[in-house]
PDB file of N, CA and C in Angstrom:
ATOM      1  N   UNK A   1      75.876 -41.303 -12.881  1.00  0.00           N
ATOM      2  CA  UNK A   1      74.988 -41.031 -13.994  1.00  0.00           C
ATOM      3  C   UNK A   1      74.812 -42.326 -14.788  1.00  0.00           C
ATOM      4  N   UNK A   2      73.349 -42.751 -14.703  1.00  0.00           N
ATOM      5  CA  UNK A   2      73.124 -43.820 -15.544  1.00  0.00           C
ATOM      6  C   UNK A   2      73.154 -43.473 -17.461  1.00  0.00           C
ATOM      7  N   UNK A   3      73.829 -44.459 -17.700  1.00  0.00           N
ATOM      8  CA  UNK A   3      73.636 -44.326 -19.330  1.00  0.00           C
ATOM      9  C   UNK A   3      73.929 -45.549 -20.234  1.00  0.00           C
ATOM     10  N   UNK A   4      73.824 -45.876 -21.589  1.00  0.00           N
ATOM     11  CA  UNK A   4      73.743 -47.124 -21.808  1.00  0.00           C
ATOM     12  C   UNK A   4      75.246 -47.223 -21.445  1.00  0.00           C
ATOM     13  N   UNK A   5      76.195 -46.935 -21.794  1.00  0.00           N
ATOM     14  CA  UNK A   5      77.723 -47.049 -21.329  1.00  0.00           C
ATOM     15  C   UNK A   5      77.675 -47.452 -19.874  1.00  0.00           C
ATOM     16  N   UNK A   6      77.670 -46.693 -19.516  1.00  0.00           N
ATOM     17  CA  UNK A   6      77.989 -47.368 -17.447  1.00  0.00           C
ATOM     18  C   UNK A   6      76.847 -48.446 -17.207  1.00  0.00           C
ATOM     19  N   UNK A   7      75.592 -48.454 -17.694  1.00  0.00           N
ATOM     20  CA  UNK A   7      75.237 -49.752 -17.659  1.00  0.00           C
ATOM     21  C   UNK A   7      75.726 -50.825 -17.743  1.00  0.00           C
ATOM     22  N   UNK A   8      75.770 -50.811 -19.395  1.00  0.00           N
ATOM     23  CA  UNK A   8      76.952 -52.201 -19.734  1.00  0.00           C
ATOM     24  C   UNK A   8      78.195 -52.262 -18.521  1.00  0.00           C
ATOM     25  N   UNK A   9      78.838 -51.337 -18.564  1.00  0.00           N
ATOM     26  CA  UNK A   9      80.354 -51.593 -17.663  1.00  0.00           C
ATOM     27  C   UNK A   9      79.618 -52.024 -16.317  1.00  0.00           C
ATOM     28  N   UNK A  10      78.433 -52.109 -15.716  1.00  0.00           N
ATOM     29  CA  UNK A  10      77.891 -52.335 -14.671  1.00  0.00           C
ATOM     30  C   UNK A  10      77.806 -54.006 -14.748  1.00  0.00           C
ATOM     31  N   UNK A  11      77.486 -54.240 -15.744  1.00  0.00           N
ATOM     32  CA  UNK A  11      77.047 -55.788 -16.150  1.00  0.00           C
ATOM     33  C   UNK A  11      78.414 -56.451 -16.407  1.00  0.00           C
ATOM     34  N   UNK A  12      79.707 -55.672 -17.185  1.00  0.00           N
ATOM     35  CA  UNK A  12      80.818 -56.413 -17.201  1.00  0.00           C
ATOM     36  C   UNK A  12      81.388 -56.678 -15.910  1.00  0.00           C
ATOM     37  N   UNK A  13      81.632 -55.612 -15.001  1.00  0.00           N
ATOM     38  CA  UNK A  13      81.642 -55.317 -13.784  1.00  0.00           C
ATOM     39  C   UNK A  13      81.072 -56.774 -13.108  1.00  0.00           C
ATOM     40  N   UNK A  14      79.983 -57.299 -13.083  1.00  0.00           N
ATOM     41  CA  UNK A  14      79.302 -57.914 -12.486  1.00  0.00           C
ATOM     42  C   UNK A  14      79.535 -59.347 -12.861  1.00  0.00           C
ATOM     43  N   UNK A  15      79.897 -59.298 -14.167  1.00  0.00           N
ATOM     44  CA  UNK A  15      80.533 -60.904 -15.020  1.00  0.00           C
ATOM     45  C   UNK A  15      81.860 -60.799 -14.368  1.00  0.00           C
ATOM     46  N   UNK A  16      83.012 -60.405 -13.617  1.00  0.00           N
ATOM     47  CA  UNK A  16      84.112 -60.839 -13.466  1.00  0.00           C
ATOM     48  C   UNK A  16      83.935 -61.102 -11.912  1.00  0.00           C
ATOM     49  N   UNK A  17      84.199 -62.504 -11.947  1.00  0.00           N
ATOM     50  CA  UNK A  17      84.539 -63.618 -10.647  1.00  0.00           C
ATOM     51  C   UNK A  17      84.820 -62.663  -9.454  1.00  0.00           C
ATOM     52  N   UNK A  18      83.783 -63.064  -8.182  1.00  0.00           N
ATOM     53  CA  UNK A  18      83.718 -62.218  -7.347  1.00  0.00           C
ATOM     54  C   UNK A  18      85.000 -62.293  -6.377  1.00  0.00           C
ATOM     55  N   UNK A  19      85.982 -63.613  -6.660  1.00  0.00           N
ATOM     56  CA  UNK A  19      87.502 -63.431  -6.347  1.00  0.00           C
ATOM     57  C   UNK A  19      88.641 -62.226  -6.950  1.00  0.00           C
ATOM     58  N   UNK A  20      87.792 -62.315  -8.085  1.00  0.00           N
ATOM     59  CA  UNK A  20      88.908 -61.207  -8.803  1.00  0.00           C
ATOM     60  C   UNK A  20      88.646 -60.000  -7.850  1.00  0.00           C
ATOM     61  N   UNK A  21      89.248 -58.987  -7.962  1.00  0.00           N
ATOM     62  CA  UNK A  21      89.745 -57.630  -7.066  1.00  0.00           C
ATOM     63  C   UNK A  21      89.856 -56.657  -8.134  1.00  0.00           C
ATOM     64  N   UNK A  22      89.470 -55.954  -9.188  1.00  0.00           N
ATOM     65  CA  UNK A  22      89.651 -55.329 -10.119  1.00  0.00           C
ATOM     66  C   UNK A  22      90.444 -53.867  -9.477  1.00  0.00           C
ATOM     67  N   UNK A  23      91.353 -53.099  -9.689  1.00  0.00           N
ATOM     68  CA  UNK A  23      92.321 -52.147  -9.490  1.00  0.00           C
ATOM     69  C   UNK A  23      91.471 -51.068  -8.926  1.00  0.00           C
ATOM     70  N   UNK A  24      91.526 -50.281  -7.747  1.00  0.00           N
ATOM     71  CA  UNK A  24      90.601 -48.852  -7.173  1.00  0.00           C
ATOM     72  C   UNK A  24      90.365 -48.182  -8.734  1.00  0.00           C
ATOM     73  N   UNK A  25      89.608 -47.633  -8.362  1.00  0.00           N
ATOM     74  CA  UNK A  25      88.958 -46.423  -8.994  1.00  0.00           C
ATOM     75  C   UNK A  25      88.779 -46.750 -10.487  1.00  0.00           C
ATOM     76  N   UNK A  26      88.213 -47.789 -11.080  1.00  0.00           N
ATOM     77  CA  UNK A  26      88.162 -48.819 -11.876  1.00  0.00           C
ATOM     78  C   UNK A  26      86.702 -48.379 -13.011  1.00  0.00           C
ATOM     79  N   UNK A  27      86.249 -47.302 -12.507  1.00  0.00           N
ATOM     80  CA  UNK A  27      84.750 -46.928 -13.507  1.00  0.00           C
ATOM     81  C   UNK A  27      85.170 -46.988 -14.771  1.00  0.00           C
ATOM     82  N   UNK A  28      86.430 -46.140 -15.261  1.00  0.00           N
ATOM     83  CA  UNK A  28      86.297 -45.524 -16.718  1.00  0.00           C
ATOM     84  C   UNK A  28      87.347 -46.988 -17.352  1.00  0.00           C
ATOM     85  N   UNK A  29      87.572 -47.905 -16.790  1.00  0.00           N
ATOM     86  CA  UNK A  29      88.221 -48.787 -17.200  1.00  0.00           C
ATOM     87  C   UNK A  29      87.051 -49.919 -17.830  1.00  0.00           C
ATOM     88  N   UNK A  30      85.781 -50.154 -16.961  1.00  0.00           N
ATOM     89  CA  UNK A  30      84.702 -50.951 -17.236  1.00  0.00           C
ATOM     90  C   UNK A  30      84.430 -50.224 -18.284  1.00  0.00           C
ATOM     91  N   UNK A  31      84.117 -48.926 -18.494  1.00  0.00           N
ATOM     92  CA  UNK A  31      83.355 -48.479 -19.689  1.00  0.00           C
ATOM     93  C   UNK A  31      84.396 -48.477 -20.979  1.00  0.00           C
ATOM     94  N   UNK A  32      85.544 -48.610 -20.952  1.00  0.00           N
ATOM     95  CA  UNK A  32      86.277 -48.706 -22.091  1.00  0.00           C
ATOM     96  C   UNK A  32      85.651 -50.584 -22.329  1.00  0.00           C
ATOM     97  N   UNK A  33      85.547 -51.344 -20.975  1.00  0.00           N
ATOM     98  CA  UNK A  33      85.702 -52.720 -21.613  1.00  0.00           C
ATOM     99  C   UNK A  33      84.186 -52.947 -22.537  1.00  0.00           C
ATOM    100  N   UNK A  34      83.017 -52.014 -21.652  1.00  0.00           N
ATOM    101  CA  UNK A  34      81.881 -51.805 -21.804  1.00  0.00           C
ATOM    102  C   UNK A  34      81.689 -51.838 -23.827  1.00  0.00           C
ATOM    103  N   UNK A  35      82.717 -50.842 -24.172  1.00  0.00           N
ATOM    104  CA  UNK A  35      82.741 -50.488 -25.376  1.00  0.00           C
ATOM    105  C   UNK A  35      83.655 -51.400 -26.424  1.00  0.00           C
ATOM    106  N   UNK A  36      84.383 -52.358 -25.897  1.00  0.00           N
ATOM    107  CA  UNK A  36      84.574 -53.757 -26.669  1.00  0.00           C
ATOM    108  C   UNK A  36      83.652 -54.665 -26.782  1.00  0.00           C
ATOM    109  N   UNK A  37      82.411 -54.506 -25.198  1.00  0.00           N
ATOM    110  CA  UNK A  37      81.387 -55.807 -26.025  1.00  0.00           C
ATOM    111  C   UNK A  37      80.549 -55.204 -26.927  1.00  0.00           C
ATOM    112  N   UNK A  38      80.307 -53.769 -27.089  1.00  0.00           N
ATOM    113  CA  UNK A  38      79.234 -53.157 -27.897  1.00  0.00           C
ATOM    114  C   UNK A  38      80.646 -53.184 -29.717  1.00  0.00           C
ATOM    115  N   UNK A  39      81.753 -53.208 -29.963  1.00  0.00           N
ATOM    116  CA  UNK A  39      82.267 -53.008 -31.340  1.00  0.00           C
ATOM    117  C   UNK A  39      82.866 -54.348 -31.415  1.00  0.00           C
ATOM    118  N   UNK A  40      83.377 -55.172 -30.453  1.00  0.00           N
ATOM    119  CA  UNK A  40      83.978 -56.558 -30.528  1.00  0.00           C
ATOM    120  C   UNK A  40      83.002 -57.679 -30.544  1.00  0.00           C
ATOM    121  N   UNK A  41      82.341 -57.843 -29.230  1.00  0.00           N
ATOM    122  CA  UNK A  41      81.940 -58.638 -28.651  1.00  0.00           C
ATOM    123  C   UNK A  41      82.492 -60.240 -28.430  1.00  0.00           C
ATOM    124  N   UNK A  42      82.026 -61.036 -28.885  1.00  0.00           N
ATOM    125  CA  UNK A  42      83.331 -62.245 -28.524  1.00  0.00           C
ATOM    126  C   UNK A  42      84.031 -62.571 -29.524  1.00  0.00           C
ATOM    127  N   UNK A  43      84.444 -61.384 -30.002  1.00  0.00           N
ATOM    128  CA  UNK A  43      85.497 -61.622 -31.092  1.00  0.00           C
ATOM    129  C   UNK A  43      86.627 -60.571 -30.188  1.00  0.00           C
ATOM    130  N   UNK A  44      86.536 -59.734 -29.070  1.00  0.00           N
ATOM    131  CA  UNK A  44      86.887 -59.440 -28.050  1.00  0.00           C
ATOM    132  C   UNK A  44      88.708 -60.386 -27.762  1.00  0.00           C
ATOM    133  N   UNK A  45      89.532 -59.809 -28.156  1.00  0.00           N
ATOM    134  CA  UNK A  45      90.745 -61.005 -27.525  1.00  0.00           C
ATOM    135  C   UNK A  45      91.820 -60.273 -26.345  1.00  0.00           C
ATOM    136  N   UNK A  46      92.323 -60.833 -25.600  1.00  0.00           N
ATOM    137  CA  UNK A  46      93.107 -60.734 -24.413  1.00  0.00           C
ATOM    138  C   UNK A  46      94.154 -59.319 -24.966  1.00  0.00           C
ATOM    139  N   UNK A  47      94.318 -59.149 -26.327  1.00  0.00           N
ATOM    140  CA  UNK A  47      95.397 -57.971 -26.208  1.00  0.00           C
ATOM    141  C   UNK A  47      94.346 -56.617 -26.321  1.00  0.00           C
ATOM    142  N   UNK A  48      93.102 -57.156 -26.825  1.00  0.00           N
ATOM    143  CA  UNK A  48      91.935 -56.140 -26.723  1.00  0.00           C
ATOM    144  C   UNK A  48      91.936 -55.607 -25.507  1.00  0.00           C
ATOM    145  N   UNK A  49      92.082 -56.124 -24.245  1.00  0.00           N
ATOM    146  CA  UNK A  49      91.874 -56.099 -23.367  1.00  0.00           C
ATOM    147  C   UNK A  49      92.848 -55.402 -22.704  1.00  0.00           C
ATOM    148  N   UNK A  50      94.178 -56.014 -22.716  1.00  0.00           N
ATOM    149  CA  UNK A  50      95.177 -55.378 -22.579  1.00  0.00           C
ATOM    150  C   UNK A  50      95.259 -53.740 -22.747  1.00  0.00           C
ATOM    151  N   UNK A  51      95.168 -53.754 -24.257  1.00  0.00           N
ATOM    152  CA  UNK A  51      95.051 -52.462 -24.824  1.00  0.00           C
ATOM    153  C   UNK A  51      94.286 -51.739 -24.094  1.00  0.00           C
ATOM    154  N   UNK A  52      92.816 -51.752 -23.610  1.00  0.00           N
ATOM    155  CA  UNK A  52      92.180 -51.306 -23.043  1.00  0.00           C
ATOM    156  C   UNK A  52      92.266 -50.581 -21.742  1.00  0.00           C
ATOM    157  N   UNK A  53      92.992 -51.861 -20.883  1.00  0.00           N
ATOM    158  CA  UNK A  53      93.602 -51.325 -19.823  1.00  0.00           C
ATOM    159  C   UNK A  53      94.844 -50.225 -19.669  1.00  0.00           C
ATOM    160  N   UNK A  54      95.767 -50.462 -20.833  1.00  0.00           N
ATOM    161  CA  UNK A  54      97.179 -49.452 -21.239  1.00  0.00           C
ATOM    162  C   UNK A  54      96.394 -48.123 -21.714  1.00  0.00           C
ATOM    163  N   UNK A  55      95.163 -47.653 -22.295  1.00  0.00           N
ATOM    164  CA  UNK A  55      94.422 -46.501 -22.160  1.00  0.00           C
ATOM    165  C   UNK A  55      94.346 -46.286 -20.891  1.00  0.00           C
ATOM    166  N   UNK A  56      93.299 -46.904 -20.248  1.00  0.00           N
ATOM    167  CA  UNK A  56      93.114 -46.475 -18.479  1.00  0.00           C
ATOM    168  C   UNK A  56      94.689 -45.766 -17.854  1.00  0.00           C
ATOM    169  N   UNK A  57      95.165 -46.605 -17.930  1.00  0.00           N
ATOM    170  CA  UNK A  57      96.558 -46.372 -17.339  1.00  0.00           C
ATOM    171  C   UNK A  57      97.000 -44.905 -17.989  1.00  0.00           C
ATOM    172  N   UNK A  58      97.231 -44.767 -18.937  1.00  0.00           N
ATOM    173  CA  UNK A  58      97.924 -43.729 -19.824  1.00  0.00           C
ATOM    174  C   UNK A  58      96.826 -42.779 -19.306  1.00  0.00           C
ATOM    175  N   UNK A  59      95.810 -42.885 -19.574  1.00  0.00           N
ATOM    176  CA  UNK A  59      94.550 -41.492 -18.792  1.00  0.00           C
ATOM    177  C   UNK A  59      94.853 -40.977 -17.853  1.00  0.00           C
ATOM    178  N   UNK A  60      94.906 -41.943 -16.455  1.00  0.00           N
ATOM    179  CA  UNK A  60      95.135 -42.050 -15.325  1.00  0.00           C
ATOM    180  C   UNK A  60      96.589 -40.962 -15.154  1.00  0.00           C
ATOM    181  N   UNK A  61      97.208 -40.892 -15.982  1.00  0.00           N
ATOM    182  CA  UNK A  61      98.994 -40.206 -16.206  1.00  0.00           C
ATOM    183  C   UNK A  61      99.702 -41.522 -15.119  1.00  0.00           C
ATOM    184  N   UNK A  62      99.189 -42.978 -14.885  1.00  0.00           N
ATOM    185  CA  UNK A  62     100.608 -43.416 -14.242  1.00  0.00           C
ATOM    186  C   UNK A  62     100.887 -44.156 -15.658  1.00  0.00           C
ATOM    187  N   UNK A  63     102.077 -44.860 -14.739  1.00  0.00           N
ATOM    188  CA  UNK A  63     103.488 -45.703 -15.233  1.00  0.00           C
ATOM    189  C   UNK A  63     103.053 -46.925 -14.540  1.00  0.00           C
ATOM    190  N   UNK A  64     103.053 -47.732 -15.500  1.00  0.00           N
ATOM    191  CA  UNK A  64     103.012 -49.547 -15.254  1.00  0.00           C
ATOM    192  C   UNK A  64     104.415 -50.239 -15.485  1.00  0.00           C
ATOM    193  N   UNK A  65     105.003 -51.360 -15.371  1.00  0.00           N
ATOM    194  CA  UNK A  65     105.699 -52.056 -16.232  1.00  0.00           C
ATOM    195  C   UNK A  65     105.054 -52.766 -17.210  1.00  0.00           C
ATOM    196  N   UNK A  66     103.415 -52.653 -16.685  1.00  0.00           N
ATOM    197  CA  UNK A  66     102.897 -53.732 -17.990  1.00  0.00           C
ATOM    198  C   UNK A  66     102.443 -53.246 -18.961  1.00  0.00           C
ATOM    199  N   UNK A  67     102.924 -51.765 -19.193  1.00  0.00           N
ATOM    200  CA  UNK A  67     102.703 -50.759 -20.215  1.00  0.00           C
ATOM    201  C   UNK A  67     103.890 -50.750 -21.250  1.00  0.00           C
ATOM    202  N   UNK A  68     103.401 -51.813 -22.044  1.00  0.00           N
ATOM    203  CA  UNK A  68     103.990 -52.340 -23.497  1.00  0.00           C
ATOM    204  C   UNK A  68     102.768 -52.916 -24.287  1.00  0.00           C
ATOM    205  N   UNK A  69     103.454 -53.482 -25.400  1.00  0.00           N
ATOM    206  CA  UNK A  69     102.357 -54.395 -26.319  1.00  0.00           C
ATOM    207  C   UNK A  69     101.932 -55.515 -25.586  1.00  0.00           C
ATOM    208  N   UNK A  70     100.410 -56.044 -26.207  1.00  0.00           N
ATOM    209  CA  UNK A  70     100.674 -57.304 -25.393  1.00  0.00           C
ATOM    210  C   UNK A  70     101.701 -58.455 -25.615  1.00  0.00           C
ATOM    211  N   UNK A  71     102.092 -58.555 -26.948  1.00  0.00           N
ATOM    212  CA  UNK A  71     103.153 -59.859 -27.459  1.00  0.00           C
ATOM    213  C   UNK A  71     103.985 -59.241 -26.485  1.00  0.00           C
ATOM    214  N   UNK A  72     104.324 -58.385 -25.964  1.00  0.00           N
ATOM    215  CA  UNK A  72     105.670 -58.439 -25.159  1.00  0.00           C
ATOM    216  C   UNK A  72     105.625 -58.531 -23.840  1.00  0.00           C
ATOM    217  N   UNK A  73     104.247 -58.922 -23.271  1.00  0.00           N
ATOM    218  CA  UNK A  73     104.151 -59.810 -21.939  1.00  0.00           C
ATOM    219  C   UNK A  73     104.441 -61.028 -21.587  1.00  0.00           C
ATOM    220  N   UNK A  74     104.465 -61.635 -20.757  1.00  0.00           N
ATOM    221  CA  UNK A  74     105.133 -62.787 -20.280  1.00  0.00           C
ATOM    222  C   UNK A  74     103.918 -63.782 -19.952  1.00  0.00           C
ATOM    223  N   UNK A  75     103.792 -65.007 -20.072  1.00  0.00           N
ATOM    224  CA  UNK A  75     102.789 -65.686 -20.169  1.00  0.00           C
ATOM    225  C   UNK A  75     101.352 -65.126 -18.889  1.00  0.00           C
ATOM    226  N   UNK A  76     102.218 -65.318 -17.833  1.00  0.00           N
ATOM    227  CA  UNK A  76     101.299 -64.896 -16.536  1.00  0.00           C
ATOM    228  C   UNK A  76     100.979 -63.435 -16.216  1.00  0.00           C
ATOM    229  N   UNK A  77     101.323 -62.188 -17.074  1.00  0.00           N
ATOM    230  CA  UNK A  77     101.157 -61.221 -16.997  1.00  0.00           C
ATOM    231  C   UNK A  77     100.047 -61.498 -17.840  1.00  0.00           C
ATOM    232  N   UNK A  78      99.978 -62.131 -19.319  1.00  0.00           N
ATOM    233  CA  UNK A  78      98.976 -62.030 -20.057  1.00  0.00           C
ATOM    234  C   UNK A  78      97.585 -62.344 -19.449  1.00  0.00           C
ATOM    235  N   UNK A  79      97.837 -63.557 -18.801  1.00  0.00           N
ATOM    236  CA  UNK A  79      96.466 -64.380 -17.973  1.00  0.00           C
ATOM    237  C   UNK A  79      95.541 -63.699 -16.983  1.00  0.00           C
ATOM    238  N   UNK A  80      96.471 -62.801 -16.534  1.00  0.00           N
ATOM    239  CA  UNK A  80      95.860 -61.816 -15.559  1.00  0.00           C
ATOM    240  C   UNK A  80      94.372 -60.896 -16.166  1.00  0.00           C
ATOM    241  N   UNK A  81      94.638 -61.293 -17.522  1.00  0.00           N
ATOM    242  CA  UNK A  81      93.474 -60.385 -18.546  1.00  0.00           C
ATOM    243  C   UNK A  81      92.213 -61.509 -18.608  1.00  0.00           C
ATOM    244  N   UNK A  82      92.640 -62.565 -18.368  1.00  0.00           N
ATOM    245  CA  UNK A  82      91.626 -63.754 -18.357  1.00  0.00           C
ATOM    246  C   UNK A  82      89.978 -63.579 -18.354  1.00  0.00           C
ATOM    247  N   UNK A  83      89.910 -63.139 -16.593  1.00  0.00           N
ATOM    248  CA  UNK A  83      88.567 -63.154 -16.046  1.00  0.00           C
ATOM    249  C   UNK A  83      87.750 -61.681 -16.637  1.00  0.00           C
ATOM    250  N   UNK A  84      88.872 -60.741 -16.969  1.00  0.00           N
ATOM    251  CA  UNK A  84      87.516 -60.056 -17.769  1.00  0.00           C
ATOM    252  C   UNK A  84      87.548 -60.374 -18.984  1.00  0.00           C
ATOM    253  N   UNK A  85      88.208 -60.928 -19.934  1.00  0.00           N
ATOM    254  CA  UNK A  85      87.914 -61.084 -21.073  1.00  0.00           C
ATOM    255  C   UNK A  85      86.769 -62.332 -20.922  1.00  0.00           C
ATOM    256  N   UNK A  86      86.734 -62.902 -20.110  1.00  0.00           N
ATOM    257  CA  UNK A  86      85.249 -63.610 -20.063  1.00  0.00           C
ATOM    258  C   UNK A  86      83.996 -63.172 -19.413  1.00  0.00           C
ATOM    259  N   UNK A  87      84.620 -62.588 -18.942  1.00  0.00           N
ATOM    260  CA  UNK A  87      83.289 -61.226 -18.364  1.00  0.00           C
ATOM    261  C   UNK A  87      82.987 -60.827 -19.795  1.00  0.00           C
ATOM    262  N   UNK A  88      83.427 -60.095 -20.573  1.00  0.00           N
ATOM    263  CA  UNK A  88      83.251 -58.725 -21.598  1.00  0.00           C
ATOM    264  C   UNK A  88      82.608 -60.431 -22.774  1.00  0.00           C
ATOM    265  N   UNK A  89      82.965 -61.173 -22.733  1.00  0.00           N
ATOM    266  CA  UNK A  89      82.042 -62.271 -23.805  1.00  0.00           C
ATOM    267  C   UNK A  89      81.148 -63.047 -23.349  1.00  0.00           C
ATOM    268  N   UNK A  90      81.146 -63.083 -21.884  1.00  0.00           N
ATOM    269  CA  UNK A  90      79.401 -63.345 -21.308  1.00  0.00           C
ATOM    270  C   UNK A  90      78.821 -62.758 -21.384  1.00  0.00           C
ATOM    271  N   UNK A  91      78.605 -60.864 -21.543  1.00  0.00           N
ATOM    272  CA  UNK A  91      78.271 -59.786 -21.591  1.00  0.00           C
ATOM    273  C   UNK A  91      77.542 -60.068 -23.128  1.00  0.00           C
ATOM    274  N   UNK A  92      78.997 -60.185 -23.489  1.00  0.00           N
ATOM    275  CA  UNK A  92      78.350 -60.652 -25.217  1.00  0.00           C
ATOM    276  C   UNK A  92      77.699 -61.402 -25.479  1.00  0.00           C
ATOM    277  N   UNK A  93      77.510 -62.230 -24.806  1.00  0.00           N
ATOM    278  CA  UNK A  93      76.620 -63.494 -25.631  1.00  0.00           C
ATOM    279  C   UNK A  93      75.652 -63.381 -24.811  1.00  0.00           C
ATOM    280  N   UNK A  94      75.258 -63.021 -23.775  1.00  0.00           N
ATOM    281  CA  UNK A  94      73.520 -62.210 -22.955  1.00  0.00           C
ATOM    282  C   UNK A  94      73.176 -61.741 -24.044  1.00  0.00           C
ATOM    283  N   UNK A  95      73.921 -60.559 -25.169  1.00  0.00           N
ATOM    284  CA  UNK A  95      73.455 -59.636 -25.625  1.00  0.00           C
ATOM    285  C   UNK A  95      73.422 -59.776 -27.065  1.00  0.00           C
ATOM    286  N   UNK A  96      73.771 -61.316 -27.544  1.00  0.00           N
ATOM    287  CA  UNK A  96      74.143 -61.360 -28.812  1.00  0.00           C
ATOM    288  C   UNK A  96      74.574 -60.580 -29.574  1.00  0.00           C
ATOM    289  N   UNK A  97      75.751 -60.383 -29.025  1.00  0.00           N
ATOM    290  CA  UNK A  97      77.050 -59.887 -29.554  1.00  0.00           C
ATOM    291  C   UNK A  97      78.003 -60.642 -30.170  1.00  0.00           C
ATOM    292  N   UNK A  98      77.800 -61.317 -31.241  1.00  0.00           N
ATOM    293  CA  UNK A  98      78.762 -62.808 -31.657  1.00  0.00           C
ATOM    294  C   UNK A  98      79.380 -62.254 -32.871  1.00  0.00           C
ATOM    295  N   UNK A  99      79.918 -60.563 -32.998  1.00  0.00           N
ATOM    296  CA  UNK A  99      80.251 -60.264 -33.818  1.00  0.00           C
ATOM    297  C   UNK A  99      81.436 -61.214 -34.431  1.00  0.00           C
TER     298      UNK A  99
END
């Protein structure tokens, strides 16, 4: 179902590096990120992101280890948030989103 939501997550979707591998079944995870460039936009930061993903997860009913805060990740756990947080602020700045 097209809507402005899965749109956007279509376009964030499409901003993260076609190396990256984003996790199976990954829809309702784009549309949460979908909904940081529409209230954040590149004011958007890596624990935003984080956070974002620890919803998915918690929805989903699994168990991560990387299901904590972000300050309590480890440098290279954090980085892993990298390529979409520059996805979700290319998104933004297509859309002048410079909240």
């Amino acid at each position: 179902m097209s809507n402005y939501l899965s749109d956007l997550a279509a376009r964030v979707r499409a901003a993260v590096p076609s190396e990256i591998e984003p996790p199976a079944d990954t829809d309702d995870l784009f549309v949460l990120y979908a909904i940081l460039v529409r209230a954040k936009g590149t004011k958007t930061s890596l624990s935003d992101v984080h956070d974002a993903w620890s919803g998915w997860i918690i929805q989903k009913g699994m168990q991560h280890k990387s299901l904590v805060p972000f300050d309590q990740l480890d440098a290279r756990t954090k980085s892993e948030d990298d390529p979409y947080l520059a996805a979700i602020h290319k998104v933004a700045r297509d859309l002048g989103k410079n909240t």
